[in-house]
C-alpha atoms as a PDB file:
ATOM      1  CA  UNK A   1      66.264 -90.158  19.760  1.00  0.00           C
ATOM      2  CA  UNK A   2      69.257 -92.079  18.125  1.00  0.00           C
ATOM      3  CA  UNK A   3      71.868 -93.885  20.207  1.00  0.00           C
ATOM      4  CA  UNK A   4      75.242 -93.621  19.140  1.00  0.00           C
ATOM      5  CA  UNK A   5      76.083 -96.732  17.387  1.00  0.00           C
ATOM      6  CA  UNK A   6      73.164 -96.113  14.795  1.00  0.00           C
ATOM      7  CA  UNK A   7      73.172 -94.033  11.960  1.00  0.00           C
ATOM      8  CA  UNK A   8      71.587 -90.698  11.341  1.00  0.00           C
ATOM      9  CA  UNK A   9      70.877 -90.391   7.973  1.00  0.00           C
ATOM     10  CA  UNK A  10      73.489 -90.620   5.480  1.00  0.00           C
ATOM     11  CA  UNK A  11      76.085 -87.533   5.760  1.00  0.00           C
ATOM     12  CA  UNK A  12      79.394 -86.675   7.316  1.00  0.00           C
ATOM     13  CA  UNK A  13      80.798 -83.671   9.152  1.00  0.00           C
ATOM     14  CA  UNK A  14      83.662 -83.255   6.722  1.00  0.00           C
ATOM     15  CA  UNK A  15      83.508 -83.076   2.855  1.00  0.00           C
ATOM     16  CA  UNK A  16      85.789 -84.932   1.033  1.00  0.00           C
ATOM     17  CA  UNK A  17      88.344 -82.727   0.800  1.00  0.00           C
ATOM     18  CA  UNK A  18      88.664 -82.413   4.638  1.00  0.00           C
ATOM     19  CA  UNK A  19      88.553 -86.071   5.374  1.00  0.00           C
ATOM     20  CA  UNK A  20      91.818 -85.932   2.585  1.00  0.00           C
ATOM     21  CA  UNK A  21      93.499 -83.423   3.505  1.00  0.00           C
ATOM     22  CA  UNK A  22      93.072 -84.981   7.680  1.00  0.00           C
ATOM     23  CA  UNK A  23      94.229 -88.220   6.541  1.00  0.00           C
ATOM     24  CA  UNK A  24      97.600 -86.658   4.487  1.00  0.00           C
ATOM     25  CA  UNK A  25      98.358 -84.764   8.046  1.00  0.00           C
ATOM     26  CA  UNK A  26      98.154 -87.566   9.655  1.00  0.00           C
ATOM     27  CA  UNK A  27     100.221 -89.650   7.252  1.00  0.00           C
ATOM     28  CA  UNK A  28     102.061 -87.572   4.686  1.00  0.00           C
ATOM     29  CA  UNK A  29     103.969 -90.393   2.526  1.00  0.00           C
ATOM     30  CA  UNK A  30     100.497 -92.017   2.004  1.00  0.00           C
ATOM     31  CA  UNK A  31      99.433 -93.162  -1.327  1.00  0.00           C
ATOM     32  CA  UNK A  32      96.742 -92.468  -3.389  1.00  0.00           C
ATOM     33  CA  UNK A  33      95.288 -95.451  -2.918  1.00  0.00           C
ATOM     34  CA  UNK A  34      95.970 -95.503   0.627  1.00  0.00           C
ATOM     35  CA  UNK A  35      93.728 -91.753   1.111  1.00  0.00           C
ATOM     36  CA  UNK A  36      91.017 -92.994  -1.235  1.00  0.00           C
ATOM     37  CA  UNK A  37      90.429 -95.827   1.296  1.00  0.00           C
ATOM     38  CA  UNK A  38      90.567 -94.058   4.188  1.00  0.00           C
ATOM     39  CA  UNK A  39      88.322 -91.305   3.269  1.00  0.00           C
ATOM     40  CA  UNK A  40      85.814 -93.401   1.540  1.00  0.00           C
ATOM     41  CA  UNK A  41      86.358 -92.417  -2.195  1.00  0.00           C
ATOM     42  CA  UNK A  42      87.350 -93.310  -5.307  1.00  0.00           C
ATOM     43  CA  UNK A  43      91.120 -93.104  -6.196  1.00  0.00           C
ATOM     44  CA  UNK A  44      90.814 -90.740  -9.007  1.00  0.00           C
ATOM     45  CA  UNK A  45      88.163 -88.523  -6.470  1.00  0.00           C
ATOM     46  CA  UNK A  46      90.829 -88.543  -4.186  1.00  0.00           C
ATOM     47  CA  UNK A  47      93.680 -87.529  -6.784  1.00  0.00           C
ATOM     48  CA  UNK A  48      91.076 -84.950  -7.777  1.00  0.00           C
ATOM     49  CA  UNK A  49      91.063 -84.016  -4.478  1.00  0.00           C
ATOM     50  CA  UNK A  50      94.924 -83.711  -3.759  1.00  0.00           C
ATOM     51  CA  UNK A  51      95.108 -81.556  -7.360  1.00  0.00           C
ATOM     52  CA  UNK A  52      92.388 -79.020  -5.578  1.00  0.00           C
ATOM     53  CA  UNK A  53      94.194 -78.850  -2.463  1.00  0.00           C
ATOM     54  CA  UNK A  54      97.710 -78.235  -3.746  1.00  0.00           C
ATOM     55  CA  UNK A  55      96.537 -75.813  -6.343  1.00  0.00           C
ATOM     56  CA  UNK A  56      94.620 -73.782  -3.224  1.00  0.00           C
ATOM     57  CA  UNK A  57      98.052 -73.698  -1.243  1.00  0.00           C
ATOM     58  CA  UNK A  58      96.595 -76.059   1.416  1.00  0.00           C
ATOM     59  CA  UNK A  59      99.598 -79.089   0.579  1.00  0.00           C
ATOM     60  CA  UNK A  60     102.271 -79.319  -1.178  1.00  0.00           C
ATOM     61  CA  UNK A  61     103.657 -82.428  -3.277  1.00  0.00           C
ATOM     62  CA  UNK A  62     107.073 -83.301  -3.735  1.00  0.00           C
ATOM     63  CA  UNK A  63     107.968 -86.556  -6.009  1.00  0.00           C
ATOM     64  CA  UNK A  64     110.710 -89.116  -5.312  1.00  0.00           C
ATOM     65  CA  UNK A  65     110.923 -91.168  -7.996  1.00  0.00           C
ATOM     66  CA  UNK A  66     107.607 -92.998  -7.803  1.00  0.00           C
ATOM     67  CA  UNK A  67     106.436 -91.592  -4.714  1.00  0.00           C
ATOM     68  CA  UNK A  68     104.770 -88.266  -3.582  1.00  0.00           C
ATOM     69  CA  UNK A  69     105.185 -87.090   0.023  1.00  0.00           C
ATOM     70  CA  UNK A  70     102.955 -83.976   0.920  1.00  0.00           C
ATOM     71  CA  UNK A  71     103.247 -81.150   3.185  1.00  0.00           C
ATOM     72  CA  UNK A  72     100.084 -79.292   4.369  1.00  0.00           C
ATOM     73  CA  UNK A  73     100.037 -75.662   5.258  1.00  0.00           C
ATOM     74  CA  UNK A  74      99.353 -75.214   8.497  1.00  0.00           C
ATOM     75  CA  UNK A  75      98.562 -71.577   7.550  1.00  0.00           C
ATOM     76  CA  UNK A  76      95.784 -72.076   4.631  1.00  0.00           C
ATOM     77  CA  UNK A  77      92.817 -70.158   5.660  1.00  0.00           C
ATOM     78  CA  UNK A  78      89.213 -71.924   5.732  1.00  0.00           C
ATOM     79  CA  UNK A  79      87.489 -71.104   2.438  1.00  0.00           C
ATOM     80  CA  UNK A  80      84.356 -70.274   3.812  1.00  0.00           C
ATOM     81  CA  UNK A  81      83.037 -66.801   5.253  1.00  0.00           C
ATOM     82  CA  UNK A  82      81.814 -68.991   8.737  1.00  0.00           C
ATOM     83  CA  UNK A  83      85.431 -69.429   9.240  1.00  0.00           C
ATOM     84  CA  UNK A  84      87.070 -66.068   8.026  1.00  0.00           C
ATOM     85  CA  UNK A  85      90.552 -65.106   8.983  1.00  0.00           C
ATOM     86  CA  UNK A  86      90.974 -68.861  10.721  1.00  0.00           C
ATOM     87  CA  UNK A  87      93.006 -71.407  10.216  1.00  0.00           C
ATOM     88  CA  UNK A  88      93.688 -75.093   9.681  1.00  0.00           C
ATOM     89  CA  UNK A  89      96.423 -75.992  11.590  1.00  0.00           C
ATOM     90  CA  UNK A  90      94.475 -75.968  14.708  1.00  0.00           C
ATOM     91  CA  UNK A  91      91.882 -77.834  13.534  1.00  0.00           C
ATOM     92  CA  UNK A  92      93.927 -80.922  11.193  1.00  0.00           C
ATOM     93  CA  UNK A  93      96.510 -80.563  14.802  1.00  0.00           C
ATOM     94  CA  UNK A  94      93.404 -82.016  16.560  1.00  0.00           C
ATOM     95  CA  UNK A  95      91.888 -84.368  14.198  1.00  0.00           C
ATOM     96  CA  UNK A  96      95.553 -86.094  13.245  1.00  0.00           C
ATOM     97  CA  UNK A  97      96.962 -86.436  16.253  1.00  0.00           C
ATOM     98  CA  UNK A  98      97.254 -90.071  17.278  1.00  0.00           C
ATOM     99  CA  UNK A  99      97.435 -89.695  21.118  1.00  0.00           C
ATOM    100  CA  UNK A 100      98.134 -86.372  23.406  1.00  0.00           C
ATOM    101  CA  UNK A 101     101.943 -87.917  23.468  1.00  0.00           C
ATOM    102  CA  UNK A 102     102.457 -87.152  19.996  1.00  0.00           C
ATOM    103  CA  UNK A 103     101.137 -83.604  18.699  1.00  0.00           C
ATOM    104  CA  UNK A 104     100.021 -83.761  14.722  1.00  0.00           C
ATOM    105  CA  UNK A 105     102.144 -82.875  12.074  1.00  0.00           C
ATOM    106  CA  UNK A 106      99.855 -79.095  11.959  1.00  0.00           C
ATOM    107  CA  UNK A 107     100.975 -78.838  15.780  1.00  0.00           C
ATOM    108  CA  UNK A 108     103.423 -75.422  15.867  1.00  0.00           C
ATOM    109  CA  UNK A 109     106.637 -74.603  17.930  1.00  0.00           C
ATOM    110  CA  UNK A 110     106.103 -76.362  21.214  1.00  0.00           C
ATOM    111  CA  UNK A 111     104.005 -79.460  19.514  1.00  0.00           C
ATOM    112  CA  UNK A 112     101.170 -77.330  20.756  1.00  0.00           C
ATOM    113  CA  UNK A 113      97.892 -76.388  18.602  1.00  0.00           C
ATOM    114  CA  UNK A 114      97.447 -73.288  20.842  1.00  0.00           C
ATOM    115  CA  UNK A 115     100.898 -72.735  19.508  1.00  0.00           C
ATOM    116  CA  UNK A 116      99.717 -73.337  15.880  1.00  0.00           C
ATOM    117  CA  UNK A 117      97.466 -70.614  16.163  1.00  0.00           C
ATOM    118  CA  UNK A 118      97.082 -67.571  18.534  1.00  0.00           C
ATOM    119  CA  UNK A 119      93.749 -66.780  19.692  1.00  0.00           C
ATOM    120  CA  UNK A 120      91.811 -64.631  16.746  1.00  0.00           C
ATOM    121  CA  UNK A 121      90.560 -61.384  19.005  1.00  0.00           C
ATOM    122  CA  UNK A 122      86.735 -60.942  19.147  1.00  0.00           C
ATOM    123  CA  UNK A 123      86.472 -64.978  18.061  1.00  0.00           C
ATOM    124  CA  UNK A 124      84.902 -67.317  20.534  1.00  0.00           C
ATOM    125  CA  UNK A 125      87.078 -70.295  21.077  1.00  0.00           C
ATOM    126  CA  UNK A 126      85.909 -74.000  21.222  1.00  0.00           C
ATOM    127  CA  UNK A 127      83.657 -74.555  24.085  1.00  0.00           C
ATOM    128  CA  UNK A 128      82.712 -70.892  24.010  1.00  0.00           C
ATOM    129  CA  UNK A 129      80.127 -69.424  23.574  1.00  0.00           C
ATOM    130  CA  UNK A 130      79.957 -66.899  20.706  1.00  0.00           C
ATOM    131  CA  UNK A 131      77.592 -63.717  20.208  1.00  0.00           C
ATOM    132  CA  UNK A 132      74.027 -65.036  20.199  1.00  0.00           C
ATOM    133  CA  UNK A 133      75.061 -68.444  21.404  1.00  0.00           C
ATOM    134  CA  UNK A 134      74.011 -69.943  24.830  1.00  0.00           C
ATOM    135  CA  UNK A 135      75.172 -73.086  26.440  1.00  0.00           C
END
């Protein structure tokens, strides 16, 4: 059994494009070079990365002058069939937010992530058990 301060092998939960697209919720003036360091890639990976994301709706980039700011879209569906019909304002809402005080930029009307994103009927929730699933 592992204890938590060692390392399990060498992957991560998120790809790259979620730890990008987490890190420009959490800080949308951010530089390039800023998100390549803070998800763990290369600068051009990570403007790779950005060009994927706004060109699949999931940000968009506005210039001014020599800086981009970025808004993500709260309302992007997950790409993959695991995750049909859900979205990822919930999800960045939790992962960006810096303290309970201060709900993440994905947070809806209220500063809420329930508000972000009604219940899907039929859709376990977190902490819930799904179909097939036991605790």
């Amino acid at each position: 059994m592992s204890h938590p301060g060692e390392r399990a092998g060498s992957w991560t939960l998120l790809t790259g494009h979620g730890h990008v697209l987490v890190e420009i919720a959490r800080n949308p003036g951010s530089r390039i070079r800023d998100i390549s360091a803070a998800a763990g890639i290369t600068e051009r990976t990570a403007q790779a990365i950005v060009a994927d994301l706004e060109a699949a709706g999931y940000l968009t980039r506005t210039r001014t002058g020599r800086r981009a700011r970025y808004t993500v879209n709260p309302d992007s569906s997950f790409r993959h069939p695991a995750q049909e019909g859900l979205r990822v304002g919930p999800f960045l809402a939790v992962l960006a937010a810096d303290d309970a005080a201060e709900p993440g930029p994905a947070a809806g009307p209220g500063g809420s992530p329930a508000a972000a994103a009604p219940a899907r009927p039929g859709r376990a929730g977190p902490g819930t058990p799904g179909p097939g699933r036991s605790r």
